[in-house]
C-alpha atoms as a PDB file:
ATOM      1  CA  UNK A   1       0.000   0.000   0.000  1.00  0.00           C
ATOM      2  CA  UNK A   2       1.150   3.265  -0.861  1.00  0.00           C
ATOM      3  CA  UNK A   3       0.407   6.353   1.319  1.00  0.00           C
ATOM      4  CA  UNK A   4       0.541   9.911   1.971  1.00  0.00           C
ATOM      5  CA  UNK A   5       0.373  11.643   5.552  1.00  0.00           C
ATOM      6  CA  UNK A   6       0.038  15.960   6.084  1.00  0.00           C
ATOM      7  CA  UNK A   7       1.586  16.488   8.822  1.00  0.00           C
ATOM      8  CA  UNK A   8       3.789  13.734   9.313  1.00  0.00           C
ATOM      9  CA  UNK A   9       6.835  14.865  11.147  1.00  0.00           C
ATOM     10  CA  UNK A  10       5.409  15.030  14.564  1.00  0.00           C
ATOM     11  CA  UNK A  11       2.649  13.982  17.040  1.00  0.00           C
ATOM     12  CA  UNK A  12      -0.408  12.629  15.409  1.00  0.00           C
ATOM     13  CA  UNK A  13       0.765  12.590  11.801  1.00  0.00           C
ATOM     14  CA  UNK A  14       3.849  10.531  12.974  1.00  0.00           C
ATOM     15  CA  UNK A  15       2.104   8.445  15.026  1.00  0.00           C
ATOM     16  CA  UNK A  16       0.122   7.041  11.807  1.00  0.00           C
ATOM     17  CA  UNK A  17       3.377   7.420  10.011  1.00  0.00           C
ATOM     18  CA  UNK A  18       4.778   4.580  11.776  1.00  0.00           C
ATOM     19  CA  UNK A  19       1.404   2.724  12.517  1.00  0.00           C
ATOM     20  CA  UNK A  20       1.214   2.791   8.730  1.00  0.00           C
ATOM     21  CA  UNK A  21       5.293   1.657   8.288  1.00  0.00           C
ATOM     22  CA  UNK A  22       4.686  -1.161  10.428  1.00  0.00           C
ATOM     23  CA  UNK A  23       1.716  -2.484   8.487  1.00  0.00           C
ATOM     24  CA  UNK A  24       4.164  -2.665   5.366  1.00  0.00           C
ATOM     25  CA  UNK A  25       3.205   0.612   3.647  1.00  0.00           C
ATOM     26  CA  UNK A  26       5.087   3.054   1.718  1.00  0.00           C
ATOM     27  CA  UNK A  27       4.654   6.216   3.105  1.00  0.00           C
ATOM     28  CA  UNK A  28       5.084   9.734   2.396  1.00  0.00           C
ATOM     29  CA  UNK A  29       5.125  12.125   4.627  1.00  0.00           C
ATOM     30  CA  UNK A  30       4.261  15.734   3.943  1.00  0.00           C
ATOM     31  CA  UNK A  31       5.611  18.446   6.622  1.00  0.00           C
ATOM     32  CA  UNK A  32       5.861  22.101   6.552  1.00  0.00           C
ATOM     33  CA  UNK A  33       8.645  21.075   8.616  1.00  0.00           C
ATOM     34  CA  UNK A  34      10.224  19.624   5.460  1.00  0.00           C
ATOM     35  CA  UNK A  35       9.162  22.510   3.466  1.00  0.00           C
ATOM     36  CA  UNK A  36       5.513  21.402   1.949  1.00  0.00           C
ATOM     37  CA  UNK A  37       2.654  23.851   2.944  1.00  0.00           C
ATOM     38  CA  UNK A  38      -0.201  22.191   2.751  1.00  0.00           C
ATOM     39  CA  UNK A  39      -2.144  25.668   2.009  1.00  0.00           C
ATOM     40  CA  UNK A  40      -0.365  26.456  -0.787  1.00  0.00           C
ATOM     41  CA  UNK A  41      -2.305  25.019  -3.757  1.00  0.00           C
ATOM     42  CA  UNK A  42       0.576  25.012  -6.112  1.00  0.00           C
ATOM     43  CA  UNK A  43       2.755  22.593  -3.699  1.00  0.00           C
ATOM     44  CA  UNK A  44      -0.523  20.124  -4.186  1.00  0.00           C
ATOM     45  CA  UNK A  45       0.383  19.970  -7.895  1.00  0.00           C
ATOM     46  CA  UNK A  46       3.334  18.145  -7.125  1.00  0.00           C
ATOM     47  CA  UNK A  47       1.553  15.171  -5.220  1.00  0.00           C
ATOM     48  CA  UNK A  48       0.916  12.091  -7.290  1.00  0.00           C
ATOM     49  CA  UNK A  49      -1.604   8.989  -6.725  1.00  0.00           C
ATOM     50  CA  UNK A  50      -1.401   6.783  -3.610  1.00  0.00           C
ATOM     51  CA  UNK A  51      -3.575   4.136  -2.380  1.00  0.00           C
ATOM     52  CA  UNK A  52      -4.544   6.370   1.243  1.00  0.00           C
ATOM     53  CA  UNK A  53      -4.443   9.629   1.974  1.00  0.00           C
ATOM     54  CA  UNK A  54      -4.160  10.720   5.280  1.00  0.00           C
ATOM     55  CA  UNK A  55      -4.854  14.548   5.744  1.00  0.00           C
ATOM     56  CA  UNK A  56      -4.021  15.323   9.152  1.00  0.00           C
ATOM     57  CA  UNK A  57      -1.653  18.986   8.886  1.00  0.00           C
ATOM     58  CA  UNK A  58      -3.696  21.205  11.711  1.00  0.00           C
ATOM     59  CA  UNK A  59      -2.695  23.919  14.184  1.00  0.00           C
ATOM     60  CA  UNK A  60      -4.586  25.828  16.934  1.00  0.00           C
ATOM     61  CA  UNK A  61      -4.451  29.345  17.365  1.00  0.00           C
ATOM     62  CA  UNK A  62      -3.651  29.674  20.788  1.00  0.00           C
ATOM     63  CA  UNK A  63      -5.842  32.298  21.325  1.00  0.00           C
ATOM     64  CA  UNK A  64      -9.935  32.536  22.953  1.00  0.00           C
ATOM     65  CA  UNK A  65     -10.005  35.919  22.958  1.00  0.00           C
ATOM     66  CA  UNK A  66     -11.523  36.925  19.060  1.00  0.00           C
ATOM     67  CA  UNK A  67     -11.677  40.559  20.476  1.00  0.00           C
ATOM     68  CA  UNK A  68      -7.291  40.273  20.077  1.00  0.00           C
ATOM     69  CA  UNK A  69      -7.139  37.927  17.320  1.00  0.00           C
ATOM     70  CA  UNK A  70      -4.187  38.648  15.080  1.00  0.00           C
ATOM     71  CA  UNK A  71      -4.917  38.412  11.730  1.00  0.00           C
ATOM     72  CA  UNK A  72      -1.925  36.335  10.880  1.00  0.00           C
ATOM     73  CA  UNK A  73      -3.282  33.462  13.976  1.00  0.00           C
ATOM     74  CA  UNK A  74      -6.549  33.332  11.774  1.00  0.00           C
ATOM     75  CA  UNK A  75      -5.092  33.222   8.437  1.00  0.00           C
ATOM     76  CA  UNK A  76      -2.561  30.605   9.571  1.00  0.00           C
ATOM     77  CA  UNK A  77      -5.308  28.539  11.232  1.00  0.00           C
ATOM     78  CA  UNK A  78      -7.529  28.307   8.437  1.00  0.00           C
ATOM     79  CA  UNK A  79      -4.226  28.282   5.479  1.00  0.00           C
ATOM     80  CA  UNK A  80      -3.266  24.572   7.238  1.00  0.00           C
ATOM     81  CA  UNK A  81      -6.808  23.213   9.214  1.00  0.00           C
ATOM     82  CA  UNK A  82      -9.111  23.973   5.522  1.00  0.00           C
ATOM     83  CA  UNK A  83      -7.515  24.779   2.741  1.00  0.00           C
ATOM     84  CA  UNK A  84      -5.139  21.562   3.074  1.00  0.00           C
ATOM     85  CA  UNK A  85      -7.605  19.890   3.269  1.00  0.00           C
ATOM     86  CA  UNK A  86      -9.552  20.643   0.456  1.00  0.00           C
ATOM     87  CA  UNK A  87      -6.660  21.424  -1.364  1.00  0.00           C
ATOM     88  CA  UNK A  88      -5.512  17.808  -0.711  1.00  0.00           C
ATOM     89  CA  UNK A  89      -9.022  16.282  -1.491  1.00  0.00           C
ATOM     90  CA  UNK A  90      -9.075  18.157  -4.491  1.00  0.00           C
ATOM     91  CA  UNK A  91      -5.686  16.905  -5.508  1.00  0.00           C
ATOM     92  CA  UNK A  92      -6.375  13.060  -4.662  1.00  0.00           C
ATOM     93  CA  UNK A  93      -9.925  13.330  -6.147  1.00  0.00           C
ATOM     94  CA  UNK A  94      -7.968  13.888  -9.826  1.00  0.00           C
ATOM     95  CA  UNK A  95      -5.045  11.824  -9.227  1.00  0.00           C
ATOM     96  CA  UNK A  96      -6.812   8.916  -6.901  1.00  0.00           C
ATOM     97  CA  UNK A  97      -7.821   5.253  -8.431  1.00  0.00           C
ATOM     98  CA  UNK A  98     -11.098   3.634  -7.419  1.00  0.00           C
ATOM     99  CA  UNK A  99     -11.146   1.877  -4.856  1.00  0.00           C
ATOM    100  CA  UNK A 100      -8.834   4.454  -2.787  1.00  0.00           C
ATOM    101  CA  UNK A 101      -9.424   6.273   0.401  1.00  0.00           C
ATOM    102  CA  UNK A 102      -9.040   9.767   2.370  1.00  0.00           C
ATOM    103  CA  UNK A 103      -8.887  10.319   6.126  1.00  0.00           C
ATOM    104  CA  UNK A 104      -9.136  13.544   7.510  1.00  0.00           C
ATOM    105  CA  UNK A 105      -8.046  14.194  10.882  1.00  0.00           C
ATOM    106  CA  UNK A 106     -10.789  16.994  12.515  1.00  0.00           C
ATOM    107  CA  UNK A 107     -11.255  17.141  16.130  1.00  0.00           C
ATOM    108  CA  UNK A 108     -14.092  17.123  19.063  1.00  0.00           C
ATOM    109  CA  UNK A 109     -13.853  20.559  18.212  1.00  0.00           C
ATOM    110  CA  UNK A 110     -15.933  19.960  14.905  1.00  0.00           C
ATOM    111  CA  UNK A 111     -18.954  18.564  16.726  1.00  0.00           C
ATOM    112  CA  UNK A 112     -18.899  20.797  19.638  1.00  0.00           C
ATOM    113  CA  UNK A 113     -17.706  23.796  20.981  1.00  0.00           C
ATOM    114  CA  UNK A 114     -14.416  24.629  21.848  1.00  0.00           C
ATOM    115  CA  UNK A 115     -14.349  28.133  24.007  1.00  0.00           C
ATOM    116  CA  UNK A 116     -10.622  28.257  24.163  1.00  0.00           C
ATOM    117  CA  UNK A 117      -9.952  28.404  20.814  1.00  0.00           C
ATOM    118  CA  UNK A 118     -13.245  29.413  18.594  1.00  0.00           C
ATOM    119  CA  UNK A 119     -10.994  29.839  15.278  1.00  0.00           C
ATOM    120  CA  UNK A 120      -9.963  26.297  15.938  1.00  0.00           C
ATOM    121  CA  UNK A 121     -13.239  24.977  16.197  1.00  0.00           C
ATOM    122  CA  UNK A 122     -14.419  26.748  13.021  1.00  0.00           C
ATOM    123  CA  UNK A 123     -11.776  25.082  11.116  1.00  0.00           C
ATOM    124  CA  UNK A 124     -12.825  21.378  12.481  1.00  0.00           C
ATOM    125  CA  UNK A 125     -16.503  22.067  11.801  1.00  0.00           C
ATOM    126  CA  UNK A 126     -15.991  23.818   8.437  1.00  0.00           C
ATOM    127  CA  UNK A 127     -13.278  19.887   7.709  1.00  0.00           C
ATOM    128  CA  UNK A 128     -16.366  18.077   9.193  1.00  0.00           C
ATOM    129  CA  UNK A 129     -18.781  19.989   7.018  1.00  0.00           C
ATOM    130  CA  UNK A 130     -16.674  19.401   4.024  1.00  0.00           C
ATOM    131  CA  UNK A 131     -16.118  15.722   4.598  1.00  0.00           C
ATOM    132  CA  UNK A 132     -19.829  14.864   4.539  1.00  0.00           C
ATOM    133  CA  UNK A 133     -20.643  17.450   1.903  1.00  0.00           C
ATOM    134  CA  UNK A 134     -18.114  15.882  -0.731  1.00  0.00           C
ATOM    135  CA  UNK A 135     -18.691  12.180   0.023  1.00  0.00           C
ATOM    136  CA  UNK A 136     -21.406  11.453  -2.473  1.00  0.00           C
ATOM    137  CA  UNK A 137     -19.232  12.459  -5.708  1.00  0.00           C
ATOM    138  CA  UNK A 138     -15.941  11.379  -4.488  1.00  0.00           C
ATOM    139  CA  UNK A 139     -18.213   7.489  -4.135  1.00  0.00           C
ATOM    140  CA  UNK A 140     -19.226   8.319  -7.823  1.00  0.00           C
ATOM    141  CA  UNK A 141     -15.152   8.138  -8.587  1.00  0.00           C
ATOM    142  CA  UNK A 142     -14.979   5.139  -6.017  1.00  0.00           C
ATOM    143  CA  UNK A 143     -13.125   6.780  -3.420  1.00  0.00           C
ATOM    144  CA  UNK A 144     -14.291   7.253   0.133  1.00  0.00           C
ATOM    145  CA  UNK A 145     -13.684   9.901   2.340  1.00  0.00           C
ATOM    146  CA  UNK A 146     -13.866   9.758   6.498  1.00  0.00           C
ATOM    147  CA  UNK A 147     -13.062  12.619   9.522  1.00  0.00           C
ATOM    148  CA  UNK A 148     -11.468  11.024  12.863  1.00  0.00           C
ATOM    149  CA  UNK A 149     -12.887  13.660  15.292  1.00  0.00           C
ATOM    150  CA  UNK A 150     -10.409  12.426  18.613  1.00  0.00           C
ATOM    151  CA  UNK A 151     -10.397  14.821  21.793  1.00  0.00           C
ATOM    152  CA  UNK A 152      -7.215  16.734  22.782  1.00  0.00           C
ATOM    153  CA  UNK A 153      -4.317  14.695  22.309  1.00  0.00           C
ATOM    154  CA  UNK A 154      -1.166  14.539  24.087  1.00  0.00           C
ATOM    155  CA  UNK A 155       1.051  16.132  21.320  1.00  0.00           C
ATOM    156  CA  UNK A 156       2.838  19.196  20.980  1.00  0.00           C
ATOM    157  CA  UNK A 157       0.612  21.171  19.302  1.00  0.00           C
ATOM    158  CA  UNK A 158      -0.987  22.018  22.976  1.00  0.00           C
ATOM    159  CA  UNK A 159       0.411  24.590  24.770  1.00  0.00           C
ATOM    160  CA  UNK A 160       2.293  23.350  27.924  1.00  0.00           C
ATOM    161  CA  UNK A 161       0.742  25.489  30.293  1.00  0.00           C
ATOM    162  CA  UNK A 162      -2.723  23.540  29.038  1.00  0.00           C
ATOM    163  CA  UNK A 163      -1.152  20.644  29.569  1.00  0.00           C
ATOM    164  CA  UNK A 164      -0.685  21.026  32.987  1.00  0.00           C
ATOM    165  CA  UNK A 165      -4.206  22.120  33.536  1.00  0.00           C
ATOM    166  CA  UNK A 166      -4.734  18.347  32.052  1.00  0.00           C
ATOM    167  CA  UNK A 167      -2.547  17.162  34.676  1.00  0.00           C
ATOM    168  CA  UNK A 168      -3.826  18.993  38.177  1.00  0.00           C
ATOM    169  CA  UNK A 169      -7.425  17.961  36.394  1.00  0.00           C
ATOM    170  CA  UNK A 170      -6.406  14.602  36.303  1.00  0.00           C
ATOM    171  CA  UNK A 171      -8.079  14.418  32.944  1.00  0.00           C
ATOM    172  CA  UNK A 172      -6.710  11.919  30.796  1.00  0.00           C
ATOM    173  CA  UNK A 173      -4.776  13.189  26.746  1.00  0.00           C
ATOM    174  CA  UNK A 174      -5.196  11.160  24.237  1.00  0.00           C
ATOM    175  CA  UNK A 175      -1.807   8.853  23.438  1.00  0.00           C
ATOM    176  CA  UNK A 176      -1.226   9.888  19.396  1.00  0.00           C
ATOM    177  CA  UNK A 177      -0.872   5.981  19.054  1.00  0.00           C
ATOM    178  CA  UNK A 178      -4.330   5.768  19.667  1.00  0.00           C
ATOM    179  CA  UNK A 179      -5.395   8.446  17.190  1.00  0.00           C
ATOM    180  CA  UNK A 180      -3.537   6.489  14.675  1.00  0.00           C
ATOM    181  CA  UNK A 181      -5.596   3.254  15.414  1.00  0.00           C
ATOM    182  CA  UNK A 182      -8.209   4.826  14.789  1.00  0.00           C
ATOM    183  CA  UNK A 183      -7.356   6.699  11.722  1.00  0.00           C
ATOM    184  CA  UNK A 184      -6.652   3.032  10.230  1.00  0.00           C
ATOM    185  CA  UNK A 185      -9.910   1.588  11.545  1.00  0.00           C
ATOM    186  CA  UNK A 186     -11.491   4.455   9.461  1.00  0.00           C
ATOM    187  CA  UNK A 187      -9.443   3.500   6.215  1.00  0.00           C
ATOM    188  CA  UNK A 188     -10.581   0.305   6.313  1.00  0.00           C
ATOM    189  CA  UNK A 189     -14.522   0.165   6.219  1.00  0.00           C
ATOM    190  CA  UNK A 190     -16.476   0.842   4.106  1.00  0.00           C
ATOM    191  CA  UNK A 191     -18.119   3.805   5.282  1.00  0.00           C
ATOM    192  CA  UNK A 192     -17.959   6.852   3.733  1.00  0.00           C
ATOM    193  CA  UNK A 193     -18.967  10.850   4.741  1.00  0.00           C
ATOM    194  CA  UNK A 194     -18.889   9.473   8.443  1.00  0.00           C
ATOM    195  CA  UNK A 195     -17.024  11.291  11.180  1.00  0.00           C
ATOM    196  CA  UNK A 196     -15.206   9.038  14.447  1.00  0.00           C
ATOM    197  CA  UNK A 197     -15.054   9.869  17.192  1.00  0.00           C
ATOM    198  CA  UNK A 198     -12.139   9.152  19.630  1.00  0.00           C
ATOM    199  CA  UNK A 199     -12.107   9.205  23.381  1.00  0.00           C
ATOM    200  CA  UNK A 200      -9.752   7.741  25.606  1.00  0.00           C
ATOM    201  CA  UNK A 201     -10.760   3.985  26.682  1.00  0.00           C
ATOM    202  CA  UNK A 202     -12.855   2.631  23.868  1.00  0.00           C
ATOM    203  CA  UNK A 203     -13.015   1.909  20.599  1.00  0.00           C
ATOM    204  CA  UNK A 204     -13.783   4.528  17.968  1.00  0.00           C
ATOM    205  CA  UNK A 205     -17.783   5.191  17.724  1.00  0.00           C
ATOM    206  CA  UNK A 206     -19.385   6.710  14.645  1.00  0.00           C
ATOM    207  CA  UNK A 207     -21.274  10.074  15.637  1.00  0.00           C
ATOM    208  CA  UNK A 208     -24.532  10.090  14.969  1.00  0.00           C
ATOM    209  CA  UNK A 209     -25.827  13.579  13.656  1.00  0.00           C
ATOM    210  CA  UNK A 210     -29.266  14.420  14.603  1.00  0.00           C
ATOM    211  CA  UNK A 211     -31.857  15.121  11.720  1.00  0.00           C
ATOM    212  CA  UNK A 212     -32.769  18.757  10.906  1.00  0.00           C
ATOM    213  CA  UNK A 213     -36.349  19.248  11.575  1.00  0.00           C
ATOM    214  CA  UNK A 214     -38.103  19.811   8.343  1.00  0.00           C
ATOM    215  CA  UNK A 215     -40.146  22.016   6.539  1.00  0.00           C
ATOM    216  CA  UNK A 216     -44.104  22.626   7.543  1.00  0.00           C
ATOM    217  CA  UNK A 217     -45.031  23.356   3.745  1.00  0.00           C
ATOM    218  CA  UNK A 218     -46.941  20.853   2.113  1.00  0.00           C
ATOM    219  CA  UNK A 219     -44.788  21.818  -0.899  1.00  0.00           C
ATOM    220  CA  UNK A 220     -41.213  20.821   0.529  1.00  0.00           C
ATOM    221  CA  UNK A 221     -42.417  18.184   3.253  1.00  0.00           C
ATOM    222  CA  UNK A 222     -40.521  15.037   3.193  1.00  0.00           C
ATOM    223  CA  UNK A 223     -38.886  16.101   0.002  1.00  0.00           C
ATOM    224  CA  UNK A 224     -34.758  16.899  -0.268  1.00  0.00           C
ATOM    225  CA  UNK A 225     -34.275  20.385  -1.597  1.00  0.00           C
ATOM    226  CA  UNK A 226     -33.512  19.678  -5.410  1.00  0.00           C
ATOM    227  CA  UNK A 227     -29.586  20.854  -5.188  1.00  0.00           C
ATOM    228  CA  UNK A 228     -28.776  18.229  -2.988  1.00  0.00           C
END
């Protein structure tokens, strides 16, 4: 199997790296670190096929204040969190043979609120949005697509000072290694426009979005609205 990971040089993204390396894959790892920006749309042109991709490049802004918001924090925050990864779906949706798969790494954040960081949790809802939005055609080119929403994980990308609030909580981070098993359980099914969640001590559970109450026009009841 041949494989791409966003991300890859640290925490979550190198967790799957080598989850993925000890299955046997080929993997390629994508890292700003290593000089690919995942929000630049050109670098994307670059990318070729692979059998998974695994679109996981995020960052938090650090900031729950929107009142002192910088307008680099935002920019940055939505550069790496959306436009990789719909720059990255886009790429894989041309490139990509049936039968492939994408897994996008979003967060709790993108089913609930996330008062610390609110840019962050725009960016994970706006992924999770995208994820079930673009599921239907990418399963018309045989290729599925899945979010792996996990809580806050035990990487760098929290602040240190949070992660001691963890600690005196005793309120358990998620191991990365754990992430990654889950990010593989999602490549392999065959569900697709789902998002899993992760929490610490069991397995990962497919969220269940409530229905949108409907119209009351006898017009539109019980009907989809015709762009869908």
């Amino acid at each position: 199997m041949k494989a791409l990971v966003t991300g890859g040089a640290s925490g979550i993204g190198r967790a799957i790296v080598d989850a993925l390396e000890r299955e046997g894959a080929e993997v390629e790892a994508l890292d700003l670190a290593t000089g690919f920006d995942v929000g630049d749309a050109e670098a994307w042109e670059s990318v070729g096929a692979v059998d998974v991709a695994y679109l996981n490049a995020g960052v938090i802004t650090g900031e729950r204040d929107v009142a002192v918001l910088t307008d680099a924090q935002y920019r940055r925050a939505v550069s790496a969190n959306v436009d990789g990864v719909v720059f990255g779906t886009r790429r894989m949706a041309q490139v990509m043979e049936p039968g492939s798969a994408i897994v996008v790494t979003a967060s709790l954040g993108g089913l609930t609120a996330i008062a610390s960081d609110p840019i962050y949790a725009l960016t994970k809802h706006a992924v999770v949005g995208f994820v079930r939005s673009v599921a239907p055609q990418l399963e018309e080119r045989g290729i599925r697509i899945n979010a792996v929403c996990p809580a806050w994980a035990d990487t760098a990308l929290l602040p240190p000072e949070q992660k001691e609030l963890f600690a005196e909580a005793d309120y358990p981070l998620l191991p990365p290694e754990q992430i990654a098993e889950a990010v593989l359980f999602a490549t392999r099914g065959d569900e697709s426009g789902q998002a899993w969640v992760v929490q610490t001590g069991r397995e990962p559970l497919q969220f269940r979005f409530p229905n949108v109450p409907g119209p009351r026009d006898p017009r539109s009841a019980g009907r989809l609205p015709p762009l869908d």
